[in-house]
Protein backbone atom coordinates (compact mmCIF):
# COMPACT_ATOMS: atom_id res chain seq x y z
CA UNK A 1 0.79 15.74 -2.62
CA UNK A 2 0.20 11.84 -2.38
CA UNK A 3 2.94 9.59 -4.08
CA UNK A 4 3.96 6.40 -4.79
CA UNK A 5 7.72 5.66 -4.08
CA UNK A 6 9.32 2.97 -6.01
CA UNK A 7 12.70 1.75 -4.39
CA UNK A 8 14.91 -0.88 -4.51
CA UNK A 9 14.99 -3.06 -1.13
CA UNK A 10 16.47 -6.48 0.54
CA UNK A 11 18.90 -9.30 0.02
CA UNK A 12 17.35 -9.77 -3.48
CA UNK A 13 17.17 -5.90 -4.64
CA UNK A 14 13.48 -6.35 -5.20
CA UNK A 15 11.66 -3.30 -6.12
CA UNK A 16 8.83 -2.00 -3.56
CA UNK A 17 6.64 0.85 -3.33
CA UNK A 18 4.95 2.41 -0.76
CA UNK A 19 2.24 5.16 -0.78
CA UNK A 20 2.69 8.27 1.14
CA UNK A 21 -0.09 10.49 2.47
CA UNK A 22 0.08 14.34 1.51
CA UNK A 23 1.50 14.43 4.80
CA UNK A 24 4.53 12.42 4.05
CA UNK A 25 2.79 9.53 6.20
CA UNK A 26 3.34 5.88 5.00
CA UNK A 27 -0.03 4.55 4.17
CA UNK A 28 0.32 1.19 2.30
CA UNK A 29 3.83 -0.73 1.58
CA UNK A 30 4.33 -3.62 -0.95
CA UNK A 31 6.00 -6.62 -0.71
CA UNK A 32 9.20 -7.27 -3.54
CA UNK A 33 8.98 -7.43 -6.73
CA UNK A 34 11.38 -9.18 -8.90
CA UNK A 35 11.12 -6.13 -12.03
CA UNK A 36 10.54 -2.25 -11.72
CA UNK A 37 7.73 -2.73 -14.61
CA UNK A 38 5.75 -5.09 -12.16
CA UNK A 39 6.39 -2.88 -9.70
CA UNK A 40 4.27 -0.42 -10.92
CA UNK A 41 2.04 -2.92 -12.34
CA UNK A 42 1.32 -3.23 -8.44
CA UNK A 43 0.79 0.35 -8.26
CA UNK A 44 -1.93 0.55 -10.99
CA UNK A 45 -3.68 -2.67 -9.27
CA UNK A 46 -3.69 -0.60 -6.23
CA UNK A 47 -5.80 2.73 -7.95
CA UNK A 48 -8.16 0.18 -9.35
CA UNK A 49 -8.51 -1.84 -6.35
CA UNK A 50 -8.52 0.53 -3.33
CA UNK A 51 -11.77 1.97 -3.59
CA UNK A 52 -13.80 -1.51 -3.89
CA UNK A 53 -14.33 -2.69 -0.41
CA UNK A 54 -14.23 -6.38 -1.61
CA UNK A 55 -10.88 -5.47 -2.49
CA UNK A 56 -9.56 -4.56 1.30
CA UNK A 57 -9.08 -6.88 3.92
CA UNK A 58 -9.20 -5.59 7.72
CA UNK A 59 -6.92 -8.09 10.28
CA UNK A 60 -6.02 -7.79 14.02
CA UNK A 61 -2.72 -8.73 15.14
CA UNK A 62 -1.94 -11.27 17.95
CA UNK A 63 -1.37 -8.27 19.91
CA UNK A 64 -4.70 -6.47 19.39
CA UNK A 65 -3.37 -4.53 16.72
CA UNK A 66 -5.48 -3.28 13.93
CA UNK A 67 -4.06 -3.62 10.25
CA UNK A 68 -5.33 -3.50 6.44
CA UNK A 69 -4.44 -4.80 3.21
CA UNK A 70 -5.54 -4.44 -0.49
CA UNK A 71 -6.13 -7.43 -2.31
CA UNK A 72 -6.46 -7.93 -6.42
CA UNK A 73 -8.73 -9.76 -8.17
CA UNK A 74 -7.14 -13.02 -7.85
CA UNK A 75 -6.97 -12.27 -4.23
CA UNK A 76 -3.40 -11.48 -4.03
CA UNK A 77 -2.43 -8.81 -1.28
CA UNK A 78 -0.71 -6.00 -3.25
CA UNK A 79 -0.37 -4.09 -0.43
CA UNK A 80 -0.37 -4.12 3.95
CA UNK A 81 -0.72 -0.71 6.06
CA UNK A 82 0.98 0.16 9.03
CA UNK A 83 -0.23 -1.33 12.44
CA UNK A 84 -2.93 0.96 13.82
CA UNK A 85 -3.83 1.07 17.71
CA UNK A 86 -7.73 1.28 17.12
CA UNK A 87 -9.92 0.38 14.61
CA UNK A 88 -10.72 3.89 13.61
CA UNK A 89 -7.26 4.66 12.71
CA UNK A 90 -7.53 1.46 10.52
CA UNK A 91 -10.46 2.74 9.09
CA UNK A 92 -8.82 6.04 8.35
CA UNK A 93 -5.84 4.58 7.02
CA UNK A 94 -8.24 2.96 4.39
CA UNK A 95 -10.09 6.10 3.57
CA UNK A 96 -6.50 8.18 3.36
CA UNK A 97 -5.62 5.02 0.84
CA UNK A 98 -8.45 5.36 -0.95
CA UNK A 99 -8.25 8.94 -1.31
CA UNK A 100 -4.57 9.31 -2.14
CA UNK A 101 -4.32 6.42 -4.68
CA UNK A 102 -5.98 7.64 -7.43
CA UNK A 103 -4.11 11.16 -8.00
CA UNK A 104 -0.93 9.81 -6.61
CA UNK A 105 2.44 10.42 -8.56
CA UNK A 106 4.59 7.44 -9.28
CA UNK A 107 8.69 8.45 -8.13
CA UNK A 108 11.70 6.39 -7.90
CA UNK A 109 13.80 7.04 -5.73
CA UNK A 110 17.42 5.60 -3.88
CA UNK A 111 17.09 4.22 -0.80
């Protein structure tokens, strides 16, 4: 089953998630958060934002890379995928996100 981990991370202890595929693939990682509360006011933005396509950004890498990331209302990214080799794995990582998100289970968990 799909889940959101929230873990503690870096020099500042910030609190991350990251959602995991029901194949224990990482699909979309945050950046730090100074609180576990807004924290998992990221993960909310991301079940409401995922599925609107104004809401997700598709890059490319200076290294021809292909890479996501979902963006809130105010246009802040609230979370970046993985780098993909093709654009159809992109595009799959974004359906798998937009899948997942929704039904996903928020865990904490010690890193």
């Amino acid at each position: 089953m799909a889940k959101f981990e929230v873990y503690q991370s870096g020099k500042k202890n910030e609190f991350r998630f990251r959602l995991k595929a029901d194949n224990g693939q990482t699909i979309l990682s945050s950046e730090g958060y100074t609180t576990r509360a807004s924290c998992v006011n990221g993960i909310k933005s991301v079940k409401k934002n995922a599925k609107d396509p104004k809401r997700v950004t598709k890059t490319k890498t200076s290294n021809k890379m292909f890479r996501f990331a979902v963006t809130a209302a105010n246009n802040q990214i609230i979370g970046v995928s993985q780098n993909y080799k093709s654009e159809s794995g992109r595009d799959n990582g974004i359906d798998s996100v937009k899948r997942n998100a929704v039904k996903a289970e928020t865990k904490d968990i010690k890193k």
